[in-house]
Protein backbone atom coordinates (compact mmCIF):
# COMPACT_ATOMS: atom_id res chain seq x y z
CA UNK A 1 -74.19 71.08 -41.10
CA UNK A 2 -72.46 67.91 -40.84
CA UNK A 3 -74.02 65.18 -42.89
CA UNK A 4 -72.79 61.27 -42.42
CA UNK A 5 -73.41 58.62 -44.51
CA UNK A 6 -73.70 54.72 -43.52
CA UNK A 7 -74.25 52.50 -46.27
CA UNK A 8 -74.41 49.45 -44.72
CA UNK A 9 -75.54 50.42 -40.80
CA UNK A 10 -75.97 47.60 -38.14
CA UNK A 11 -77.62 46.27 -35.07
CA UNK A 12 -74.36 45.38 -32.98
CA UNK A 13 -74.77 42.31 -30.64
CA UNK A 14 -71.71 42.77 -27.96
CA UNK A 15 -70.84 39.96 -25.85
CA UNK A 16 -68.52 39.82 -22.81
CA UNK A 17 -67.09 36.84 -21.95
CA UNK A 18 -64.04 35.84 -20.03
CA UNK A 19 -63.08 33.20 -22.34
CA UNK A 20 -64.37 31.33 -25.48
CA UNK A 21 -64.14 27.57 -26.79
CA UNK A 22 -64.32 26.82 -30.04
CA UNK A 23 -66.65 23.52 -30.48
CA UNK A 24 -68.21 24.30 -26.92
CA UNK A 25 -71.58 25.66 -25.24
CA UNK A 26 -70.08 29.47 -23.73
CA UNK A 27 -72.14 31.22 -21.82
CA UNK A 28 -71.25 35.02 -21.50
CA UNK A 29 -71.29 37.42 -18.78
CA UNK A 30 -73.28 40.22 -20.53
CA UNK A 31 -74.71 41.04 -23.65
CA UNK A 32 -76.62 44.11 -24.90
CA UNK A 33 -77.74 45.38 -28.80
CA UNK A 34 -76.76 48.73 -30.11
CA UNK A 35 -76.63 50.56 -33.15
CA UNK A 36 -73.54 49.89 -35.77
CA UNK A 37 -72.26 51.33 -38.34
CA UNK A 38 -69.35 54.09 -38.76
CA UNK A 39 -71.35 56.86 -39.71
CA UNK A 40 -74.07 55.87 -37.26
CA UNK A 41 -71.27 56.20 -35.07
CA UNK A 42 -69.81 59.14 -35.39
CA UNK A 43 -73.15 61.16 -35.41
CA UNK A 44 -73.87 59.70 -31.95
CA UNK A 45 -70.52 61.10 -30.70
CA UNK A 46 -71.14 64.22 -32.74
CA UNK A 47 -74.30 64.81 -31.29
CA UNK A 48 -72.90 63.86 -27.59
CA UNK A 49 -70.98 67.01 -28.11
CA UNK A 50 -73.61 69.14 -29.10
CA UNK A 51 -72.63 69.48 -32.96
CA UNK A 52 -75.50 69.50 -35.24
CA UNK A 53 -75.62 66.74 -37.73
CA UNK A 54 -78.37 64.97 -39.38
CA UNK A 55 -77.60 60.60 -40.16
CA UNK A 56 -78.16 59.54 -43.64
CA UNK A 57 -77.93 55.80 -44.99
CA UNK A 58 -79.87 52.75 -45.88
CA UNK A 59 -82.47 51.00 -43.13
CA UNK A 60 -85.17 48.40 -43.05
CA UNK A 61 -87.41 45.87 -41.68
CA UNK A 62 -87.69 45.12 -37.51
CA UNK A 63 -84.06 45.54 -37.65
CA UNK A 64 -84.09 48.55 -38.94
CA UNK A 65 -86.84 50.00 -37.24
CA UNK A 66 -85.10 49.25 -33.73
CA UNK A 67 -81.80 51.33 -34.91
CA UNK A 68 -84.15 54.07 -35.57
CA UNK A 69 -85.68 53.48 -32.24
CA UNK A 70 -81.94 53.53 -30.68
CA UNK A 71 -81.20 56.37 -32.33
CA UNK A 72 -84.16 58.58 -31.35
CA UNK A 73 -83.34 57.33 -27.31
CA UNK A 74 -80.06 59.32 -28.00
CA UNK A 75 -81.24 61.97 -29.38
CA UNK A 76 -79.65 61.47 -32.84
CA UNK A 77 -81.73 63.27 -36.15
CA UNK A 78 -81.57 60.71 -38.88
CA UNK A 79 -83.38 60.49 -42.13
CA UNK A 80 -82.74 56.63 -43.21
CA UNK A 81 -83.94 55.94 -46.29
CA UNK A 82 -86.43 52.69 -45.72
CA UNK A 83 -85.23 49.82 -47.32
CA UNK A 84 -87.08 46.35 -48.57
CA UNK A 85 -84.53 44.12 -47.06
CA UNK A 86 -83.57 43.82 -43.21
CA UNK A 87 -80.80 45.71 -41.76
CA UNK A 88 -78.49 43.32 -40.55
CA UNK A 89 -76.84 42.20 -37.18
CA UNK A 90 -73.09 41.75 -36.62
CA UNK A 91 -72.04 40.54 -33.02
CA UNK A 92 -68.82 41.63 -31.39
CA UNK A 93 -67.60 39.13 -28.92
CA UNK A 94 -65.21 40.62 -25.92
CA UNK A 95 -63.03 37.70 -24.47
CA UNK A 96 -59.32 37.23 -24.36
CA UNK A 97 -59.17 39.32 -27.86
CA UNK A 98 -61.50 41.18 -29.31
CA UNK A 99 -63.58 39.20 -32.48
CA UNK A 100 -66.05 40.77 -34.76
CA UNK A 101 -68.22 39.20 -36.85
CA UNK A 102 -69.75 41.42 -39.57
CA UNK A 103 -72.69 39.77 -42.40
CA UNK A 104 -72.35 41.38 -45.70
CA UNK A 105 -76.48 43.44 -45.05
CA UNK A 106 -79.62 43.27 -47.16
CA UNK A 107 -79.21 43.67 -51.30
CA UNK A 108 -80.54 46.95 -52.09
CA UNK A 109 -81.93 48.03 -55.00
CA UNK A 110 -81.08 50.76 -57.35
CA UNK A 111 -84.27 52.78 -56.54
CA UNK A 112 -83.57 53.18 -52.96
CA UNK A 113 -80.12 54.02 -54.01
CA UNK A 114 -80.81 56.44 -56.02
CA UNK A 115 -83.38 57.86 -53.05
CA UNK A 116 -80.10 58.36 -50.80
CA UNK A 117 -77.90 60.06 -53.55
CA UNK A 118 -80.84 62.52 -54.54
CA UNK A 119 -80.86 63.31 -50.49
CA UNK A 120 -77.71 64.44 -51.25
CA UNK A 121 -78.24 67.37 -53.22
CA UNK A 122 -79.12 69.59 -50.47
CA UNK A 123 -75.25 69.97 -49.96
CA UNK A 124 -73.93 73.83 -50.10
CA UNK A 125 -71.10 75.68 -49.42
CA UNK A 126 -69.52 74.81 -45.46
CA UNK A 127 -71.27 71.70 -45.33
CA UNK A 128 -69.52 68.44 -44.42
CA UNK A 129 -69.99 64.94 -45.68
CA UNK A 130 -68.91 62.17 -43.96
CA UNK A 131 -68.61 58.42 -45.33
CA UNK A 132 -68.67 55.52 -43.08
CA UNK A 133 -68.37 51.47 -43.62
CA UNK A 134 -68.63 49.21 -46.25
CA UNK A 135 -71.06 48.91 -48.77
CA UNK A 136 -74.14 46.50 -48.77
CA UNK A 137 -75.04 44.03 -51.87
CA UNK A 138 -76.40 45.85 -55.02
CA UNK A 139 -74.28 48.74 -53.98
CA UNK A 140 -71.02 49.55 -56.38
CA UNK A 141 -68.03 49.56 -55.14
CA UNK A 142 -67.32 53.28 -56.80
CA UNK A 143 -70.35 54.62 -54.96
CA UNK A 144 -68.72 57.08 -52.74
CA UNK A 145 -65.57 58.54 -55.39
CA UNK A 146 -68.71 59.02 -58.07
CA UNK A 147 -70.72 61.46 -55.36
CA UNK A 148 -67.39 63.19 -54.31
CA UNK A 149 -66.98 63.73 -57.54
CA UNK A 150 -70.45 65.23 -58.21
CA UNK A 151 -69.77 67.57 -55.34
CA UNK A 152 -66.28 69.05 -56.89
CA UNK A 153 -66.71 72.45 -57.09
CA UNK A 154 -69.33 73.22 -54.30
CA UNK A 155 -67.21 73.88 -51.46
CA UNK A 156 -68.37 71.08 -49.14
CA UNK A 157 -65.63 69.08 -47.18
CA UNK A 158 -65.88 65.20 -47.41
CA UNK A 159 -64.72 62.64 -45.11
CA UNK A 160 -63.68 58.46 -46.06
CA UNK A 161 -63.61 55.92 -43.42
CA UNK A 162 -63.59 52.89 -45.50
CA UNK A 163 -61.09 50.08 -46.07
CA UNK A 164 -59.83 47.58 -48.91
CA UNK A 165 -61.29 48.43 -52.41
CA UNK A 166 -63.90 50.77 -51.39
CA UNK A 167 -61.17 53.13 -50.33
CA UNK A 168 -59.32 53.01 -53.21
CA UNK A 169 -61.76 53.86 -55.41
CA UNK A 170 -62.77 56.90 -53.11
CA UNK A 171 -59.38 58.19 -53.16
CA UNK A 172 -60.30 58.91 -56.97
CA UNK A 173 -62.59 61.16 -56.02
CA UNK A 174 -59.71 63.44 -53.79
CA UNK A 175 -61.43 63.31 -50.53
CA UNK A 176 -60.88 66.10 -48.32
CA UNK A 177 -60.04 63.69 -45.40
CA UNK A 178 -59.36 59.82 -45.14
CA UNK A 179 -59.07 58.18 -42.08
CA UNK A 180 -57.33 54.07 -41.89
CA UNK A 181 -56.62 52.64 -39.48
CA UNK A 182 -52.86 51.15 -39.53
CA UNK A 183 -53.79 47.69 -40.63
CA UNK A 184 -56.22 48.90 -43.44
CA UNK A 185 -53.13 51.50 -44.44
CA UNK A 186 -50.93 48.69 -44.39
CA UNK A 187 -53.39 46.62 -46.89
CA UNK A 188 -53.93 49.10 -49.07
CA UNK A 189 -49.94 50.29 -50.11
CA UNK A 190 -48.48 46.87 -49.29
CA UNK A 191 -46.63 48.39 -46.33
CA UNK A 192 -45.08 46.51 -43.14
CA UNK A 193 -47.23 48.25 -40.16
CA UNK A 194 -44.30 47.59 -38.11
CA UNK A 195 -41.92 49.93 -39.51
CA UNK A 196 -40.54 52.74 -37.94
CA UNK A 197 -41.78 55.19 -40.14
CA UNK A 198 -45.09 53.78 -41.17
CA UNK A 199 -47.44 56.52 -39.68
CA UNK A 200 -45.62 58.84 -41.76
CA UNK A 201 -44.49 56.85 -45.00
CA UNK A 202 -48.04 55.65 -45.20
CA UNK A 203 -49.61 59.34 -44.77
CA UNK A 204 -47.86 60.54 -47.70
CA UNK A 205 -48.46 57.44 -50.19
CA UNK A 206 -52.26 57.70 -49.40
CA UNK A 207 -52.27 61.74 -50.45
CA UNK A 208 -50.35 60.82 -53.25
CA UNK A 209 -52.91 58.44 -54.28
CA UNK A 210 -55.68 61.34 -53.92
CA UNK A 211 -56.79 62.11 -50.59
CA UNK A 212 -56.16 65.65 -49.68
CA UNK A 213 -55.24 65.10 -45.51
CA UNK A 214 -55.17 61.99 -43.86
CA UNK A 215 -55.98 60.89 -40.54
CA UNK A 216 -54.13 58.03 -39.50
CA UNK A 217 -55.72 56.03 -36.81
CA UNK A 218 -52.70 53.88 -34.71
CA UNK A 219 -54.53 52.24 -32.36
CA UNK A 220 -52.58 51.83 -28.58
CA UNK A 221 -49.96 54.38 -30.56
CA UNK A 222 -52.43 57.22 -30.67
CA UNK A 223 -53.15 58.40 -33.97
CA UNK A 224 -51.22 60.59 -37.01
CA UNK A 225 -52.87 63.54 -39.44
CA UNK A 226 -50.87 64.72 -42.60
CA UNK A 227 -52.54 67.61 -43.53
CA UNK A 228 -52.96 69.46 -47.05
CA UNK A 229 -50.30 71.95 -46.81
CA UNK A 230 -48.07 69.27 -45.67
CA UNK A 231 -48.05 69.49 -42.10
CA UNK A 232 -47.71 66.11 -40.39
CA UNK A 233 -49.02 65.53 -36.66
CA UNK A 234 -48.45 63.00 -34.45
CA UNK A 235 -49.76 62.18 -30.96
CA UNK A 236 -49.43 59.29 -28.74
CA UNK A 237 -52.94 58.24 -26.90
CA UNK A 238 -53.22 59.24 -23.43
CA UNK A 239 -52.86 56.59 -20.83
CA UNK A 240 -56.31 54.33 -19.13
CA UNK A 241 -57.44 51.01 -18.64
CA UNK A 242 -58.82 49.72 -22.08
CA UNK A 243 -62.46 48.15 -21.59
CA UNK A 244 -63.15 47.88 -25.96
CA UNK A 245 -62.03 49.15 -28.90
CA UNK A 246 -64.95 48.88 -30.55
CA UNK A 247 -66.24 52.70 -32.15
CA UNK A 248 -63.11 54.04 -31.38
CA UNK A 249 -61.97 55.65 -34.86
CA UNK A 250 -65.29 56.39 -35.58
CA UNK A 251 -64.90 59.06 -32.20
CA UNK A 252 -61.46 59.77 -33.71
CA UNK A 253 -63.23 60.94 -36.75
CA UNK A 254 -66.12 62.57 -35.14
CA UNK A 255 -64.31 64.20 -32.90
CA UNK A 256 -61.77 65.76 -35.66
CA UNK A 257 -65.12 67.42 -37.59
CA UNK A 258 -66.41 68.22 -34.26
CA UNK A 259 -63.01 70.48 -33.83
CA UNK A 260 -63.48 71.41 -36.84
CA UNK A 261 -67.15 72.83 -36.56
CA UNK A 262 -65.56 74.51 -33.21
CA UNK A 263 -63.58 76.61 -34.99
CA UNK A 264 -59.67 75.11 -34.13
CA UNK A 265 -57.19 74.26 -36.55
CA UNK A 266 -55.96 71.34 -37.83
CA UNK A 267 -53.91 70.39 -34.78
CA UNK A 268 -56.47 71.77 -32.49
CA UNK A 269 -59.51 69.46 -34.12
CA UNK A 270 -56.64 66.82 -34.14
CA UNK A 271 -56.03 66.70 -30.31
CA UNK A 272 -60.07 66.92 -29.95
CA UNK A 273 -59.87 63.26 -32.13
CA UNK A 274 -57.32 61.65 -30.55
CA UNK A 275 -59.52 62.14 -26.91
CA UNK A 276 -62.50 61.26 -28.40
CA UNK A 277 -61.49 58.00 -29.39
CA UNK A 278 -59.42 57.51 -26.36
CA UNK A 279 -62.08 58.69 -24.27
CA UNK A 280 -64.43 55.70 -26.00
CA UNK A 281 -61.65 53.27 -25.73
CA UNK A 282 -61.30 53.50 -21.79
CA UNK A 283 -65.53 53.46 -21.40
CA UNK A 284 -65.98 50.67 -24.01
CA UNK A 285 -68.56 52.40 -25.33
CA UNK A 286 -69.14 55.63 -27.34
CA UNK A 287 -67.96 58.31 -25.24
CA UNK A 288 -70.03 61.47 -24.04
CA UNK A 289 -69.25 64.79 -23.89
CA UNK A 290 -67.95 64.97 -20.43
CA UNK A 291 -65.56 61.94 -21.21
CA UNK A 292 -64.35 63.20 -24.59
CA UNK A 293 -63.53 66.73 -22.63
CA UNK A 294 -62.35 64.99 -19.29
CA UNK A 295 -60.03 63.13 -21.28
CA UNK A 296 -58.58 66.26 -23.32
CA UNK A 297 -57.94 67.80 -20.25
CA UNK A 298 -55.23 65.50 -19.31
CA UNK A 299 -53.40 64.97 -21.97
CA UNK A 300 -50.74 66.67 -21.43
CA UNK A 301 -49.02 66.75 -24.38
CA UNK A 302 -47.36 68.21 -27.38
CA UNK A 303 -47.60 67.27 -31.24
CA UNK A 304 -44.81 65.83 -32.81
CA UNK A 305 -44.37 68.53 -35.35
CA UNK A 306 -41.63 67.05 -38.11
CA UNK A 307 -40.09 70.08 -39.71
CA UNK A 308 -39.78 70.04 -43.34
CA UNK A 309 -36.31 68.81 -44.71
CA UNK A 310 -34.84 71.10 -47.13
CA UNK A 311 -33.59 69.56 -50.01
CA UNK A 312 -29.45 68.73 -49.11
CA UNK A 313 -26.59 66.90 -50.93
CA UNK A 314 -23.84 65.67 -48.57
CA UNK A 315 -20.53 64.89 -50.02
CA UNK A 316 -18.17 63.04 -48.95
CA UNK A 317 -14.28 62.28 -50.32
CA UNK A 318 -14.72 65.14 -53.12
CA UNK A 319 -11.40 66.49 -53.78
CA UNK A 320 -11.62 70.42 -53.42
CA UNK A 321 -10.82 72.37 -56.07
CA UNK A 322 -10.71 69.91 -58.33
CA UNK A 323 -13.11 69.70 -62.13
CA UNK A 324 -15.12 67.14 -59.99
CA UNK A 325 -16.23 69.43 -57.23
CA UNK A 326 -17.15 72.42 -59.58
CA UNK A 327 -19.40 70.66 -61.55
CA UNK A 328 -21.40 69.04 -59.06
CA UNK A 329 -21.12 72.47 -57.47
CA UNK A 330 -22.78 73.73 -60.04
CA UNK A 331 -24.91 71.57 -61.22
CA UNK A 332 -26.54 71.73 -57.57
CA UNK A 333 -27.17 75.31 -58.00
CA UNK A 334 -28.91 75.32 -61.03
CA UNK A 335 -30.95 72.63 -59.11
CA UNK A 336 -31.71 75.03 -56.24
CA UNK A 337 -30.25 72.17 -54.01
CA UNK A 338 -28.10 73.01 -51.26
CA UNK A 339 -25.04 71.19 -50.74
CA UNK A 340 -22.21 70.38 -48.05
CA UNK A 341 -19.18 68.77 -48.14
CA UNK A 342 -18.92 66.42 -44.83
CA UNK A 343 -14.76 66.53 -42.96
CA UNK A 344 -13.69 63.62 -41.98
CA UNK A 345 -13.87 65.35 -38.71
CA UNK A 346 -17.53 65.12 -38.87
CA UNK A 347 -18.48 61.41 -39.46
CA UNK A 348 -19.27 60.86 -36.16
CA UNK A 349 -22.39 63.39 -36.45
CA UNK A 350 -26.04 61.93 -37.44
CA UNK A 351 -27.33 62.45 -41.17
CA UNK A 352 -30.11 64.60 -39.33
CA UNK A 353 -27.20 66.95 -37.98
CA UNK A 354 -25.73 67.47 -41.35
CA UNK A 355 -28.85 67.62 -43.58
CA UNK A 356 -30.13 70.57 -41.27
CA UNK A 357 -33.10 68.92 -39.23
CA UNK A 358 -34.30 70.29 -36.11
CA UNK A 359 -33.29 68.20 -33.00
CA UNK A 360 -30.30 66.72 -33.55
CA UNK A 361 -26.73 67.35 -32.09
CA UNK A 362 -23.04 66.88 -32.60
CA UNK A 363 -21.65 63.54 -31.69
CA UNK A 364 -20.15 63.23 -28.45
CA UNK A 365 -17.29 61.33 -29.77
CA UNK A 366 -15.44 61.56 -32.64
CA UNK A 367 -15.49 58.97 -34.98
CA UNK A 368 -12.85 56.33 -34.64
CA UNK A 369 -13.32 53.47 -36.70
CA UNK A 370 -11.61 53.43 -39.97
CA UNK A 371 -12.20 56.60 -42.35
CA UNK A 372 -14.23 55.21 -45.71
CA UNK A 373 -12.03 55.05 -48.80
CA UNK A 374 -14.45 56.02 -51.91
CA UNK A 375 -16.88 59.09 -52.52
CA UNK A 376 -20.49 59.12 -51.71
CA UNK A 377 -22.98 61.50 -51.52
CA UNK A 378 -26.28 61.31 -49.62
CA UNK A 379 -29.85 62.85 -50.68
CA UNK A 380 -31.31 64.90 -48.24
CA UNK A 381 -35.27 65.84 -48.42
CA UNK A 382 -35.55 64.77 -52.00
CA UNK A 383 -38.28 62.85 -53.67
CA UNK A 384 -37.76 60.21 -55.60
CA UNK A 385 -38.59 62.25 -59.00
CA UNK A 386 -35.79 64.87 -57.82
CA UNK A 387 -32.91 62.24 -57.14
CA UNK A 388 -33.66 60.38 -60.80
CA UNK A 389 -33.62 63.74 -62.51
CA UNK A 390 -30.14 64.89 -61.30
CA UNK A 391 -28.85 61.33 -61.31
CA UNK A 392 -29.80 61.70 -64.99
CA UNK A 393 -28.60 65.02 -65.25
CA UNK A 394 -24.82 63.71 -63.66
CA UNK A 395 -24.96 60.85 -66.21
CA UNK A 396 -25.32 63.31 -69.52
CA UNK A 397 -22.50 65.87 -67.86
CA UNK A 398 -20.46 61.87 -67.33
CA UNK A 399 -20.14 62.94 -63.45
CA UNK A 400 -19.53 60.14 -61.52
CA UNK A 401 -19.81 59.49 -57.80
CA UNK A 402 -19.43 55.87 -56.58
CA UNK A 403 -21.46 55.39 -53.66
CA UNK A 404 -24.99 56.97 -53.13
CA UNK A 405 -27.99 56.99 -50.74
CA UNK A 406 -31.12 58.51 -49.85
CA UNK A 407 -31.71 59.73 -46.23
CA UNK A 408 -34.58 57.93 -44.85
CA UNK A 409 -36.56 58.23 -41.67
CA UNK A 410 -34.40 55.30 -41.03
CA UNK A 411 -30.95 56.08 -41.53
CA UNK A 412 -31.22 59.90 -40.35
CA UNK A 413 -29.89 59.40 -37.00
CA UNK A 414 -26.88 56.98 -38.43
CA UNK A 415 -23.67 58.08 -37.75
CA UNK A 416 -22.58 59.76 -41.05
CA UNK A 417 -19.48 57.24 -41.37
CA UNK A 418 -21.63 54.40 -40.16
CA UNK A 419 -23.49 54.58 -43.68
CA UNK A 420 -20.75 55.09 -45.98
CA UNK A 421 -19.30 51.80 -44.02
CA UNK A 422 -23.04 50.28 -45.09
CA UNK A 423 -22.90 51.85 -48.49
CA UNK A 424 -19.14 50.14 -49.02
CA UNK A 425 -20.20 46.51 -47.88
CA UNK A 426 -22.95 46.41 -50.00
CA UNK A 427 -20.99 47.87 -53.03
CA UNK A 428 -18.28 45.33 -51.93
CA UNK A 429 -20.97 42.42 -52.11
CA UNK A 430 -22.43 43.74 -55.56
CA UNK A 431 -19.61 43.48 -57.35
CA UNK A 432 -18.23 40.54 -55.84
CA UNK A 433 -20.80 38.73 -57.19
């Protein structure tokens, strides 16, 4: 059974309106009220594809009576915990861009807290919990890391769709699953979203920081998952006419578990997520099961499977033979890192060539600018723990080589020669100063 979990669920007021003026009277084109929330959310689209899944969370007053009544048109089980205060209403207003205004909800009290964590008990072996949204007033910020931390040990796989400090405290409690979106990634590790190797960069930081897999929504770019033995997907979202974003990685989300409850692996419950949300991107509204599948069907695509790097020193300028070569020789070895020596012959090829990675191929031409003068040598597929402990390990045997780098998702497809020239400017610069 797949449980969800909204904190702090909504009436959503959506407006359309082909343009708005600040200071003015606007008058929109359409407006309608539906239910809100993430975890509301995803158990809609879960339940649109026939998964079961029962809605837990916080609810109360008229407002929260008419989400219940919402729910129940679409068939959605839910067992809301009744709440003294009023749930509250955000509006979403469609014009030019997209604007959301969200109210922080109704102060709850530790009793009917405490009625929603006890509902959580239930929770065996196979079952899935998914977390979804921000947390109302009167509710701690370390709410969802101290239940994922009561259910270590029971076999039940958890899900985090939250953003700014709420995330970071679940992360403590090593989720099974996160899923940001690229902006809330970039908030949370201090990373530039525009970067080419964000999806992936930020995938790894956020399982370092505790979350077993991550999900990594990218918006127009499609989406990325890093999964717990390391695996990293990537897919680009399938092409349509945008009509609202709105809901969109909560059907990325939904759709992942509902893969998941289907039976398919990662990838598999992957490509289910990435046409679920694309599928409720192009309606503008949370997509049904005919969409969701509809839009699987034509995405004709592939994952973006990055093979592991194997850890790899290149050399470069090491005189053969020579006291130099053995040691580092050697020293690699007992390292278990492999290492090459890179010709002169060869500095036209990319770092990706030399360090071993699938996909890339000699250079047409051979190099012809001018051949560096000083050694280098360039880390291949280490992390940053492995480079200081042999750097430290070359200092104590007093092994010297003058110009180093680390092979980035950047740099990889450089022309070998290209970054030693790099490497000597800089050194140049350093010590001109």
């Amino acid at each position: 059974m797949i449980y969800t979990v909204t904190l702090n669920p909504s009436l959503d007021y959506i407006l359309d309106s082909p343009a708005v003026q600040l200071g003015q009277v606007n008058r929109v084109a359409a407006a309608r009220m539906t239910f809100g929330g993430k975890g509301i959310s995803q158990s809609v689209v879960l339940t649109g594809l026939g998964v079961p899944n029962l809605a837990l969370g916080l609810a109360g007053g008229y407002t929260g009576g008419h989400l219940r009544t919402l729910l129940k048109e679409r068939g959605v089980r839910e067992s809301l915990i009744e709440t003294k205060g009023d749930t509250r209403i955000n509006v979403k207003l469609r014009a030019e861009q997209e604007t959301e205004i969200n109210t922080p909800g109704p102060i709850v009290s530790p009793k009917e807290l405490q009625s929603l964590l006890d509902q959580m008990e239930r929770l065996r072996q196979g079952d899935v919990l998914s977390f979804g949204g921000s947390v109302p007033p009167g509710v701690p910020l370390s709410v969802i890391r101290d239940i994922l931390n009561r259910l270590q040990g029971r076999g039940v796989f958890t899900a985090v769709d939250a953003d700014g400090a709420l995330l970071r405290h679940s992360l403590e409690g090593n989720p099974s699953v996160v899923k940001p979106n690229r902006d809330e990634a970039a908030q949370l590790l201090g990373l530039e979203p525009d970067r080419p190797d964000f999806a992936k960069e930020a995938a790894i930081r956020i399982q370092k920081l505790g979350a077993r897999s991550v999900l990594l929504s990218l918006g127009g770019d499609g989406a990325a998952l890093l999964t717990e033995s390391g695996e990293f997907y990537q897919l680009a979202a399938p092409r349509g006419i945008i009509r609202g974003t709105t809901g969109a990685g909560d059907s990325l989300l939904a759709g992942f578990l509902a893969g998941r409850s289907w039976g398919r692996d990662w990838f598999g419950a992957f490509h289910l997520g990435v046409a679920a949300g694309s599928a409720t991107a192009f309606a503008g509204q949370l997509a049904g099961k005919q969409e969701i599948l509809q839009t699987e069907a034509r995405m004709k695509m592939k994952a973006r499977v990055r093979p592991p790097i194997v850890p790899k020193i290149l050399f470069y300028a090491i005189e053969p033979g020579s006291e130099q070569e053995q040691a580092l020789a050697q020293l690699c070895r007992r390292q278990g890192i492999l290492w090459e020596e890179v010709p002169d012959s060869r500095l036209g090829d990319p770092l990706g060539l030399l360090a071993g990675l699938a996909g890339f191929s000699a250079a047409v031409e051979p190099w012809e600018k001018e051949t560096p003068s000083r050694q280098a040598m360039v880390f291949c597929g280490m992390e940053e723990k492995g480079v200081r402990n042999l750097l430290g390990k070359m200092n104590a045997a007093q092994l010297q080589v003058e110009l180093k780098a680390v092979m980035t998702a950047h740099n990889q497809r450089w022309p070998f020669g290209a970054l030693l020239e790099e490497l000597e400017k800089e050194h140049l610069a350093l010590h001109q100063k």
